[in-house]
N, C-alpha and C. Protein backbone atom coordinates (compact mmCIF):
# COMPACT_ATOMS: atom_id res chain seq x y z
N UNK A 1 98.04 23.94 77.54
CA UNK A 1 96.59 24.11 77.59
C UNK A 1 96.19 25.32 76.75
N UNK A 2 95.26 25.45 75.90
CA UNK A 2 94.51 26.19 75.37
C UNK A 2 93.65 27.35 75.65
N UNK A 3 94.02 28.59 75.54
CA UNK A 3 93.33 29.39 76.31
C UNK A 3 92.01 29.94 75.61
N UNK A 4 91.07 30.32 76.70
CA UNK A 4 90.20 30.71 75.49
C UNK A 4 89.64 32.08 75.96
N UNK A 5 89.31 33.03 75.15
CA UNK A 5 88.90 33.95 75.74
C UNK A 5 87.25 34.40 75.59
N UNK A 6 86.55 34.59 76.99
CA UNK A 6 85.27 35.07 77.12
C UNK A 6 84.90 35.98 76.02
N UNK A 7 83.54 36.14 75.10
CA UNK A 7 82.96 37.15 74.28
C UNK A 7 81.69 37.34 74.80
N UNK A 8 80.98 38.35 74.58
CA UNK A 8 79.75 38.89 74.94
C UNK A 8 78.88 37.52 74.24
N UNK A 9 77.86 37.62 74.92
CA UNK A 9 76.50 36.87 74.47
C UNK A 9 76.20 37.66 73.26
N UNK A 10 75.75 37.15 71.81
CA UNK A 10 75.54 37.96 70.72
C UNK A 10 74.41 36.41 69.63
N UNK A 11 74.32 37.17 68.96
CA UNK A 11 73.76 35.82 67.86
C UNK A 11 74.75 35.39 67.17
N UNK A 12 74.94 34.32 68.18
CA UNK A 12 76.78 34.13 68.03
C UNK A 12 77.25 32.86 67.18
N UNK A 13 76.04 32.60 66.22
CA UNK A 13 76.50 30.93 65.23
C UNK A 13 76.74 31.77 63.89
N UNK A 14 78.13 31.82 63.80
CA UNK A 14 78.54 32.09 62.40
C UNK A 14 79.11 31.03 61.31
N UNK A 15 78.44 31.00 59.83
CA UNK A 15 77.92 32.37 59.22
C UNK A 15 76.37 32.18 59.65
N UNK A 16 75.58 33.68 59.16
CA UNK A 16 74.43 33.36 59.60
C UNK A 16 73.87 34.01 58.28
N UNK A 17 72.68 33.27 57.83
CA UNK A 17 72.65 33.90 56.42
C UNK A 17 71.87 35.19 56.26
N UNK A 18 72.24 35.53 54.72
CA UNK A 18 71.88 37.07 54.56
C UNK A 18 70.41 36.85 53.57
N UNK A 19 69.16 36.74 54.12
CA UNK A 19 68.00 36.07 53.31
C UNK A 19 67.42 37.68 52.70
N UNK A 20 66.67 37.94 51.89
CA UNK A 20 65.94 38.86 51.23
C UNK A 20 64.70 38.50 51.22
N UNK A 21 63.87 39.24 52.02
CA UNK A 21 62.70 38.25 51.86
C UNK A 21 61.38 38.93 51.47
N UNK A 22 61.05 39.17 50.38
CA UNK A 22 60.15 39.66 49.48
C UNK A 22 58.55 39.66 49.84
N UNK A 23 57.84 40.11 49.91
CA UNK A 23 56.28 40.94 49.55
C UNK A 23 55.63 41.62 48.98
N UNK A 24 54.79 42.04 48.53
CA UNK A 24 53.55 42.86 47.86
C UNK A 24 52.87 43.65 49.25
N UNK A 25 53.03 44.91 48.86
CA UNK A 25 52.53 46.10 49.81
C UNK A 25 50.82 45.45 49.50
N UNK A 26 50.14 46.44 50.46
CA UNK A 26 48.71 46.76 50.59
C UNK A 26 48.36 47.12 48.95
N UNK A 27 48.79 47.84 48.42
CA UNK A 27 48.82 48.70 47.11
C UNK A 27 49.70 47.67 45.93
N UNK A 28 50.33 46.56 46.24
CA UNK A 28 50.80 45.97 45.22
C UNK A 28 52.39 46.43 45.19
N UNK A 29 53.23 47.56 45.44
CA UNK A 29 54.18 47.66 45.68
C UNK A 29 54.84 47.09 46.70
N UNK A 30 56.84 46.83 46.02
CA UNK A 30 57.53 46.09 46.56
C UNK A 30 58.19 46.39 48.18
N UNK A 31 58.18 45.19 49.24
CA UNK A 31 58.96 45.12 50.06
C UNK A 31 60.08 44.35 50.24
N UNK A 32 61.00 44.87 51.02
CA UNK A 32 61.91 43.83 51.12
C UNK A 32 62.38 43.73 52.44
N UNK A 33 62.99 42.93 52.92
CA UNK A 33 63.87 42.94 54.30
C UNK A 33 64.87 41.85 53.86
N UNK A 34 66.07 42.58 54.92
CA UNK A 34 67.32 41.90 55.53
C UNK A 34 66.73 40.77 56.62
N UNK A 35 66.77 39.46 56.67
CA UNK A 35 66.78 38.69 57.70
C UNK A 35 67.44 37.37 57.76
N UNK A 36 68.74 37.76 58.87
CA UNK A 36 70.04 36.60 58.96
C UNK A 36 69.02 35.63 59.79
N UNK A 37 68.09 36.15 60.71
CA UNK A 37 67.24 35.13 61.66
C UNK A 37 66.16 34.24 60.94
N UNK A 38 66.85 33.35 60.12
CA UNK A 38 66.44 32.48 59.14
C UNK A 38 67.19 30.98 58.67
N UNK A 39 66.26 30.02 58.56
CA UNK A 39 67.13 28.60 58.28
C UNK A 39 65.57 27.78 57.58
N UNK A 40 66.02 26.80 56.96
CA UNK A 40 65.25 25.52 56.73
C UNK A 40 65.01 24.51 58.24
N UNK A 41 63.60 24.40 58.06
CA UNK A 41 63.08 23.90 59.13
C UNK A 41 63.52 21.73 59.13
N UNK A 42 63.04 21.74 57.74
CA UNK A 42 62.67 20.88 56.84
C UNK A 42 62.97 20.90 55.87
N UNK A 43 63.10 19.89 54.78
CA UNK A 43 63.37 19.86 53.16
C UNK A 43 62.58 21.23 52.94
N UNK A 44 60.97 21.27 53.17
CA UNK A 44 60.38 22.20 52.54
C UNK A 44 59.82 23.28 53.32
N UNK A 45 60.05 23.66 54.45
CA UNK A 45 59.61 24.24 55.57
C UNK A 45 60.98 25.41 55.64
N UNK A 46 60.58 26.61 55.43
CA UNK A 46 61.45 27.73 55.87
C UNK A 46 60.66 28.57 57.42
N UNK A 47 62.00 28.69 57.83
CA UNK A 47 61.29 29.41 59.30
C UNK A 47 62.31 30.66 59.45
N UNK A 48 61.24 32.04 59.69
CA UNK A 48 62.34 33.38 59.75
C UNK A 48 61.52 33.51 61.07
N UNK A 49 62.85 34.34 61.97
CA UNK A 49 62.33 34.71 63.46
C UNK A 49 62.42 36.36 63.53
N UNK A 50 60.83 36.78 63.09
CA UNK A 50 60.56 37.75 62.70
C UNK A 50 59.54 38.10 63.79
N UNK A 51 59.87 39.50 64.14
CA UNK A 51 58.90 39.56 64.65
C UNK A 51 57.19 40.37 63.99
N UNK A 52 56.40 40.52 64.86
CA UNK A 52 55.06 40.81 63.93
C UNK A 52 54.78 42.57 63.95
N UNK A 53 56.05 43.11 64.26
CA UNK A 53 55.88 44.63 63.99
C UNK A 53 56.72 44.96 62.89
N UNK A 54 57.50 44.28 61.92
CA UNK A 54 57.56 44.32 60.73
C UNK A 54 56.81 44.00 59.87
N UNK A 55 57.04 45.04 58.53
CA UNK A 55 56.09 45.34 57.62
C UNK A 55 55.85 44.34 56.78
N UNK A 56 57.13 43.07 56.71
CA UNK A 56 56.94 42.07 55.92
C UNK A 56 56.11 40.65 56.40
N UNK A 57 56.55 41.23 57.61
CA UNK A 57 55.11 39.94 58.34
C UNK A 57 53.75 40.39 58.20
N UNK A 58 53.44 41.82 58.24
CA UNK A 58 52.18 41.86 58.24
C UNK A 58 51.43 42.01 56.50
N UNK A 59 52.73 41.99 55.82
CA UNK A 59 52.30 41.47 54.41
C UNK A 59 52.35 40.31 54.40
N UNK A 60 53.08 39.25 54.76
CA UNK A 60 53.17 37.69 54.32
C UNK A 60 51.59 37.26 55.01
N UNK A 61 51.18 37.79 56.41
CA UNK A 61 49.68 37.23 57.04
C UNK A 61 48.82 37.77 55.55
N UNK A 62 49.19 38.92 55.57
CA UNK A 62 47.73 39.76 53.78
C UNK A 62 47.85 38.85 53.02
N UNK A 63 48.96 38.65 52.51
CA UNK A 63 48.95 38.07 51.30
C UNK A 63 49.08 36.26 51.17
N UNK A 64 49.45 35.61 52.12
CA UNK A 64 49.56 34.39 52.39
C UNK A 64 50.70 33.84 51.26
N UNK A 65 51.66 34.49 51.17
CA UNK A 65 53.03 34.00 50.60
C UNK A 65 54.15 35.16 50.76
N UNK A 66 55.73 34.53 50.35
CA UNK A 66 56.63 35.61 50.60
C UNK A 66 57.55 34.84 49.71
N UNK A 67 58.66 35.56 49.38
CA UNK A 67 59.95 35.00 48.75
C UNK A 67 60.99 34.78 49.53
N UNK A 68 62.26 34.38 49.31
CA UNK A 68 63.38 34.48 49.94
C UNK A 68 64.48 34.25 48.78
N UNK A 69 65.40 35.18 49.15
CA UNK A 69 66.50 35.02 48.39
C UNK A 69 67.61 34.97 48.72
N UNK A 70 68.89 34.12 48.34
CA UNK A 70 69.96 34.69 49.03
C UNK A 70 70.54 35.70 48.34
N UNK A 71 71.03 36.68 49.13
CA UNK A 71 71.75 37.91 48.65
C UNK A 71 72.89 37.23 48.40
N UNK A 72 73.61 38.28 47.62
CA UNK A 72 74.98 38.40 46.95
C UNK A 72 76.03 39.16 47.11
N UNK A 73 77.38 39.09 46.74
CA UNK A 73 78.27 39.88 46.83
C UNK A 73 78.19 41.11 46.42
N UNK A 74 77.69 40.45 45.36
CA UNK A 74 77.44 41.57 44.02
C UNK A 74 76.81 43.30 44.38
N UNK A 75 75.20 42.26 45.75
CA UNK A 75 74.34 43.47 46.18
C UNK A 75 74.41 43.77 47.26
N UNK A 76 75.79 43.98 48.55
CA UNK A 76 75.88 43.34 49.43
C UNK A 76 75.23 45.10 49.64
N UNK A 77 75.26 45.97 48.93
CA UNK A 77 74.95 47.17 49.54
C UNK A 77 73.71 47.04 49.51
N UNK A 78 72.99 46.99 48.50
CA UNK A 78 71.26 47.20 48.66
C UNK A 78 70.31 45.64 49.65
N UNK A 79 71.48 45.16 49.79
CA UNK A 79 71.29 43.88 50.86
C UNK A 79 71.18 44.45 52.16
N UNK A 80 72.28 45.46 52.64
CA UNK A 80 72.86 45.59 53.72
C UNK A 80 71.19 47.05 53.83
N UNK A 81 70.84 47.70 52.79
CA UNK A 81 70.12 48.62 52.97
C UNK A 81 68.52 48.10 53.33
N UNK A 82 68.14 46.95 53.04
CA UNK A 82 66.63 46.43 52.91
C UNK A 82 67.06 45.90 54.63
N UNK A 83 68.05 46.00 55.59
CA UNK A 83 68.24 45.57 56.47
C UNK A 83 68.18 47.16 57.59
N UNK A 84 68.53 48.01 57.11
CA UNK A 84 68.43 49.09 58.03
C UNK A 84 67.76 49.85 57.41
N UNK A 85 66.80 50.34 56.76
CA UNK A 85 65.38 50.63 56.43
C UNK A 85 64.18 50.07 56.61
N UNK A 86 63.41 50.59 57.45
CA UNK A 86 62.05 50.01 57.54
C UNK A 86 61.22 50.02 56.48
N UNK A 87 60.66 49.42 56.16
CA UNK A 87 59.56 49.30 55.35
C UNK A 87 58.10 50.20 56.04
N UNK A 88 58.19 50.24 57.05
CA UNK A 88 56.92 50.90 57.70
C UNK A 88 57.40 52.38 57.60
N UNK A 89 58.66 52.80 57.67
CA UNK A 89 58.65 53.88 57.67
C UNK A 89 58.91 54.56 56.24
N UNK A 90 59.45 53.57 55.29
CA UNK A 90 60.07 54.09 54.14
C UNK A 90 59.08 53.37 52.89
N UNK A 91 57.75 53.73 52.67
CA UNK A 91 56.91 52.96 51.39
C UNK A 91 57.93 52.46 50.62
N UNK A 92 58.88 53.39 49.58
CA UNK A 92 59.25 53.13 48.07
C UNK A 92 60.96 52.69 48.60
N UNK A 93 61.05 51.88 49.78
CA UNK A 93 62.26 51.28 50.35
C UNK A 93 62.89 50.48 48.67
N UNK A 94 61.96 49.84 48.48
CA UNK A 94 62.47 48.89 46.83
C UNK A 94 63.05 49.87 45.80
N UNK A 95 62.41 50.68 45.63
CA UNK A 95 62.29 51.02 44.45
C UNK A 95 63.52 52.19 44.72
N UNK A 96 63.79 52.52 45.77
CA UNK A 96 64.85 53.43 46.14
C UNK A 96 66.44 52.77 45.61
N UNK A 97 65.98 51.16 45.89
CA UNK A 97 67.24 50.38 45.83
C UNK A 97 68.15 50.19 44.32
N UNK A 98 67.02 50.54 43.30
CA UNK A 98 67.52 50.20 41.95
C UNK A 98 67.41 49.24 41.50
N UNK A 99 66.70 48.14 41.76
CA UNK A 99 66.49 46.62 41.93
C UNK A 99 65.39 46.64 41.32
N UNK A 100 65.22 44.93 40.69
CA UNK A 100 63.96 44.87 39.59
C UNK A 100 63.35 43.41 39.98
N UNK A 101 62.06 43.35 39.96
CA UNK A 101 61.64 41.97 40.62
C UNK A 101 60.37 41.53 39.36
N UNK A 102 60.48 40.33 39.64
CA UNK A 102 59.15 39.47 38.41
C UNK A 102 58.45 39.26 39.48
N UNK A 103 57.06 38.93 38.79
CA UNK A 103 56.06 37.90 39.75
C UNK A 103 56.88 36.51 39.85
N UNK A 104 56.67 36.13 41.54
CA UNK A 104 56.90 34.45 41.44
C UNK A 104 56.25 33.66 40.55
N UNK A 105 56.65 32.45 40.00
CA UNK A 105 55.43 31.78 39.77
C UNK A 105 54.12 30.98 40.14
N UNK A 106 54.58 30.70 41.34
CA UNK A 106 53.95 29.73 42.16
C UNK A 106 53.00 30.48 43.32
N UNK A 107 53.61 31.62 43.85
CA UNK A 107 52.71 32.18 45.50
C UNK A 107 52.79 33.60 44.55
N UNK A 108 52.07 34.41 45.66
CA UNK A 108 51.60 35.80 45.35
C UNK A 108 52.47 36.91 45.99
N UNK A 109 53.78 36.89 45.07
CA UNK A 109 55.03 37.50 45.75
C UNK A 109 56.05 37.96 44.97
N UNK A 110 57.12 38.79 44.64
CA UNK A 110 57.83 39.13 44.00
C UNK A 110 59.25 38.27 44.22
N UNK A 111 60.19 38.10 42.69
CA UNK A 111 61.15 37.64 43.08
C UNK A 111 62.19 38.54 42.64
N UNK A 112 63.24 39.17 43.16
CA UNK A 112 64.06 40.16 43.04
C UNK A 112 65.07 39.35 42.26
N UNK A 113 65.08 40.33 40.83
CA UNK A 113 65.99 39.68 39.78
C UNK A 113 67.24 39.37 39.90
N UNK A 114 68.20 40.33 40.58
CA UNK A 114 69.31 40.35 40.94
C UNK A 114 69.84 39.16 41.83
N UNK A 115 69.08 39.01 42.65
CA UNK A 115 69.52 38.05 43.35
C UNK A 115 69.52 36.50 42.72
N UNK A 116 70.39 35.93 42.68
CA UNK A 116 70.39 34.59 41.48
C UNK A 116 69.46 33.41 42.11
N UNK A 117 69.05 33.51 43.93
CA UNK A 117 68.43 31.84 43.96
C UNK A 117 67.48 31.79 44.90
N UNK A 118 66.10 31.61 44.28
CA UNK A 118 65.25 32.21 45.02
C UNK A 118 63.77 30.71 45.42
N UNK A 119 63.41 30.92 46.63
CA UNK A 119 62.77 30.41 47.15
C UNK A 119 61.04 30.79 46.98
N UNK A 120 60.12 30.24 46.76
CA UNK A 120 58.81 30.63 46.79
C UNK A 120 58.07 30.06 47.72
N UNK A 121 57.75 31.02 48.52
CA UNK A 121 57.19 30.15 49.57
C UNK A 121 55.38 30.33 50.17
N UNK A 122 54.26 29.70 50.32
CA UNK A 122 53.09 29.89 51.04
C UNK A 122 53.42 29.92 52.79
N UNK A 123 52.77 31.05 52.80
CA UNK A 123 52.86 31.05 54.46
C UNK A 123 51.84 30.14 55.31
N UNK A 124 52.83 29.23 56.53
CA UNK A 124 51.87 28.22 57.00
C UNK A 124 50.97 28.84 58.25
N UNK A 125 52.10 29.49 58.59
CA UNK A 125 51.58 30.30 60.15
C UNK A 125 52.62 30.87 60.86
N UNK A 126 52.10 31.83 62.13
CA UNK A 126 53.06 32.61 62.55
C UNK A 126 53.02 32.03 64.18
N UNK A 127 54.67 31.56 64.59
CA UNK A 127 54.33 31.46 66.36
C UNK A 127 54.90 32.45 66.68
N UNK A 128 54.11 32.92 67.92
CA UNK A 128 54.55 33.71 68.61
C UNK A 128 54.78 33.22 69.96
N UNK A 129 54.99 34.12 71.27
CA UNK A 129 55.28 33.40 72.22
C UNK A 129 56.73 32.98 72.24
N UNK A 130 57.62 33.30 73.68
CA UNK A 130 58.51 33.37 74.43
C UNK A 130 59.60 32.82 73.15
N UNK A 131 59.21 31.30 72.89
CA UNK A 131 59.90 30.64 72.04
C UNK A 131 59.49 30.21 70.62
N UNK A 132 58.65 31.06 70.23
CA UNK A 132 58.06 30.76 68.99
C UNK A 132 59.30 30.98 67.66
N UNK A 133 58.82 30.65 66.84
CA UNK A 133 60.12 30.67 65.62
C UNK A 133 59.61 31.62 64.78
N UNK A 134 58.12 32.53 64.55
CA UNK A 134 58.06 33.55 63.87
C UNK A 134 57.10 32.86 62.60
N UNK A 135 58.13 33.05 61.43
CA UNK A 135 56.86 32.79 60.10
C UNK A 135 57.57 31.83 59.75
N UNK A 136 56.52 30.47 59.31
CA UNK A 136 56.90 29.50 59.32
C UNK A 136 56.10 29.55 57.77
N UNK A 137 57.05 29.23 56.82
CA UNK A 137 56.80 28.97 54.82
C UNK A 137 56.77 27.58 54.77
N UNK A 138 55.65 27.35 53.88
CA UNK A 138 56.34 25.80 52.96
C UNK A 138 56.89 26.33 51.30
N UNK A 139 57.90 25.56 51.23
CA UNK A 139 58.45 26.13 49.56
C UNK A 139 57.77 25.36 48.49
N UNK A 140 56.98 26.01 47.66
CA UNK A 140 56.59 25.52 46.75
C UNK A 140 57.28 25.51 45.19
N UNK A 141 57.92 26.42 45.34
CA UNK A 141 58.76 26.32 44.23
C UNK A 141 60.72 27.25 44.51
N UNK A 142 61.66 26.39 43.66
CA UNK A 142 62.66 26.85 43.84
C UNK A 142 63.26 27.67 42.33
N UNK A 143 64.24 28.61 42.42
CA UNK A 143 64.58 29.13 40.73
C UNK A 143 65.55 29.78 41.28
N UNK A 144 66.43 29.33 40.04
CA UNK A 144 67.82 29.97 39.93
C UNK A 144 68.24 31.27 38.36
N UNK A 145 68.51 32.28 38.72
CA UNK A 145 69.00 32.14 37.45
C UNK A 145 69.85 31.89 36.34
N UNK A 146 69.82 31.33 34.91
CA UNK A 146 70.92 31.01 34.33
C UNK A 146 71.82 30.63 34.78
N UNK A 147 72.89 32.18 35.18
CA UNK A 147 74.33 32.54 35.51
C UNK A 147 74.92 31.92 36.55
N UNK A 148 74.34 31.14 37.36
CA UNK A 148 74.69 30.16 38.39
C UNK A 148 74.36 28.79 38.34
N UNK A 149 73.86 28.29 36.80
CA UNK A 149 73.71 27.33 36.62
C UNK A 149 74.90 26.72 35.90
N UNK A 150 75.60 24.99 35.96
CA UNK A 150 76.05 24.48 35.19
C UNK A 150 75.78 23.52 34.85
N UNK A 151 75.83 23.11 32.91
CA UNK A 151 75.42 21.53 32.85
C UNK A 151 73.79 21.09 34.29
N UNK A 152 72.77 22.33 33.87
CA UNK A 152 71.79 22.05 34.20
C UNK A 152 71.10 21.75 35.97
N UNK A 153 72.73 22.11 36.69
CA UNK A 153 72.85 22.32 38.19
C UNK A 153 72.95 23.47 38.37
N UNK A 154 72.89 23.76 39.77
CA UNK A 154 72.80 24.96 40.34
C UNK A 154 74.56 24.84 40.52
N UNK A 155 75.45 25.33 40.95
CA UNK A 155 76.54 25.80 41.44
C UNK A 155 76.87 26.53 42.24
N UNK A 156 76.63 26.67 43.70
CA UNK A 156 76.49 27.77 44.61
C UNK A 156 77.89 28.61 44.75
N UNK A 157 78.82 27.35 43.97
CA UNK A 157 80.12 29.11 44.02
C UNK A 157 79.71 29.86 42.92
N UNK A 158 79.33 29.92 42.50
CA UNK A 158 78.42 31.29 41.50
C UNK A 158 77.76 32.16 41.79
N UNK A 159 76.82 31.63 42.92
CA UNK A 159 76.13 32.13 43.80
C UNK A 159 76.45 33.60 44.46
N UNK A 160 77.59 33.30 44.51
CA UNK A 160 78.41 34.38 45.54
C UNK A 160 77.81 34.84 46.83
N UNK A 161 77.14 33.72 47.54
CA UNK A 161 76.32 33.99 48.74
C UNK A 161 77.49 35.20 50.01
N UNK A 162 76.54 35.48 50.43
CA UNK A 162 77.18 36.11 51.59
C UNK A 162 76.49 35.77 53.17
N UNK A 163 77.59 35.90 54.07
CA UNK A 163 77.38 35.52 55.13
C UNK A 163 77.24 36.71 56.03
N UNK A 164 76.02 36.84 56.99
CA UNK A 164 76.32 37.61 58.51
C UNK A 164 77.25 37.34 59.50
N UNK A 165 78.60 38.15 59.94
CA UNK A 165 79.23 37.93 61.14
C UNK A 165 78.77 38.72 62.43
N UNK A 166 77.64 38.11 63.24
CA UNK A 166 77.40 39.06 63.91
C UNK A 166 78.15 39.35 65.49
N UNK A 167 79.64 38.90 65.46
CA UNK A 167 80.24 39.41 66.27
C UNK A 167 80.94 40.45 65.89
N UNK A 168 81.43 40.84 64.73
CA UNK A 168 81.93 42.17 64.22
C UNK A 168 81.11 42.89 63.17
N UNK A 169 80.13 42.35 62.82
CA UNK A 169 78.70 42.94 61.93
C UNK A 169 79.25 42.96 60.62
N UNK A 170 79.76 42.32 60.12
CA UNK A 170 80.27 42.19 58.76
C UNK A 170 80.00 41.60 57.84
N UNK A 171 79.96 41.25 56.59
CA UNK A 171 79.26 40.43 55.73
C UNK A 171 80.76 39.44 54.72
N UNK A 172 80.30 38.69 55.46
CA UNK A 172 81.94 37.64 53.91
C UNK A 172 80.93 36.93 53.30
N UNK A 173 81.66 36.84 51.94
CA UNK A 173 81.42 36.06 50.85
C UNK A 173 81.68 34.50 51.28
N UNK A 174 81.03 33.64 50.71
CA UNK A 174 80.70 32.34 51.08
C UNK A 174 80.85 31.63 49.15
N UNK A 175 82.05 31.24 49.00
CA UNK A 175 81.96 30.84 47.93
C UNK A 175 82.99 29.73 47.36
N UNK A 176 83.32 29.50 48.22
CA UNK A 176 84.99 28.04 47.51
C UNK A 176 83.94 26.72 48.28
N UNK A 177 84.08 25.82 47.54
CA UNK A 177 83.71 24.24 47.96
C UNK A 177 85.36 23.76 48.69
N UNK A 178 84.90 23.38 49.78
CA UNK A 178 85.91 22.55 50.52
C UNK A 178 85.42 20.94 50.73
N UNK A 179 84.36 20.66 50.51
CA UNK A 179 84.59 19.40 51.06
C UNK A 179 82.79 18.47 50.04
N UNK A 180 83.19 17.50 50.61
CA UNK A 180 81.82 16.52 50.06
C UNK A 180 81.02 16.04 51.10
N UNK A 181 79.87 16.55 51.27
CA UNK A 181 78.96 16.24 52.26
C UNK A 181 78.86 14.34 52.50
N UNK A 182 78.22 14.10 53.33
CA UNK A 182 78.00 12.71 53.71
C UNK A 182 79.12 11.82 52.89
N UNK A 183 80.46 12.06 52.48
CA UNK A 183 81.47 11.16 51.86
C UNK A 183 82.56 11.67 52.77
N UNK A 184 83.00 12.91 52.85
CA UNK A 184 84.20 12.69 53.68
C UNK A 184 84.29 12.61 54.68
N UNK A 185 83.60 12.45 55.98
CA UNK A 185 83.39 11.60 57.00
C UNK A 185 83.55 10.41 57.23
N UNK A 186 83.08 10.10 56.09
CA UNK A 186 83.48 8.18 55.74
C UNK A 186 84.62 7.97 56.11
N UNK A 187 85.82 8.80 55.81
CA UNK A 187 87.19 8.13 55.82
C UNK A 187 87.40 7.91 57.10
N UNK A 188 86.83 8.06 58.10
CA UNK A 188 86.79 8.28 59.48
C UNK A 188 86.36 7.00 60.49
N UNK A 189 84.61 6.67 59.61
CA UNK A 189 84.35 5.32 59.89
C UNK A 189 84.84 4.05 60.35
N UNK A 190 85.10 3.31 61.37
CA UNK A 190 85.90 2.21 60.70
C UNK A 190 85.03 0.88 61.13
């Protein structure tokens, strides 16, 4: 028999992703945040479980859009820093980081260059309440850059995504293809 051993209650579905999720201050200057409490709702529906005393929610309600990006190996430090810096407490949090962002094209939001794959999103609304899911995006536009493109695809081992472990608080790289979605199950079928 298999033993298993008890762990603390934690946000315990690993990996959990490492999102960057971009704004325009009051003044037009950049925000950013760390948020693993994030997934696709829908094809086009992003949902982060944010709460509304961060500085990036109360920019995404101002401004009625936000970005998302996945972080990288590459930035796992200035990733790991837009996650334990407030934005409420720290204005020039971005600009501290060394990091360089364009206008999106699509919503009214910055997209942080560094990061290779980025989401544009209009904000639909915010739930709140016991079980609410926070800020709920529709994506209006998606962009990669170049360097993770091949033969005109994206390639997410290029990507060099990184993952949240939040039972030992660690960040791994997320990058070898193991398998083929909706085909290797098949062999299973009978």
């Amino acid at each position: 028999m298999m033993m298993r051993t008890k762990l603390s209650i934690t946000e315990g579905i690993f990996p959990m992703p490492v999102l960057m999720v971009a704004t325009y201050n009051e003044d037009g200057s950049v925000n950013v945040m760390n948020a693993a409490w994030g997934t696709m709702q829908e094809r086009e529906t992003v949902v982060l479980n944010l709460t509304e005393t961060h500085k990036t929610v109360k920019n995404i309600k101002a401004r009625g859009a936000f970005t998302v990006s996945i972080a990288d190996a590459a930035h796992v430090i200035e990733a790991d820093y837009f996650g334990v810096e407030s934005g409420n407490r720290t204005a020039d949090k971005f600009t501290r980081s060394g990091l360089t962002v364009s206008k999106a094209q699509m919503v009214d939001a910055p997209v942080i260059n560094e990061f290779p794959l980025c989401l544009e999103c209009e904000f639909v609304e915010y739930q709140d309440g016991k079980y609410g899911c926070g800020v709920i995006g529709k994506v209006v536009n998606v962009t990669a850059d170049e360097s993770v493109m091949e033969n005109g695809k994206l390639n997410m081992s290029l990507v060099n995504a990184i993952a949240f472990d939040p039972y030992t608080h660690g960040y791994y790289k997320v990058t070898e293809r193991v398998g083929e979605a909706f085909k290797d199950g098949l062999k299973l079928k009978k």
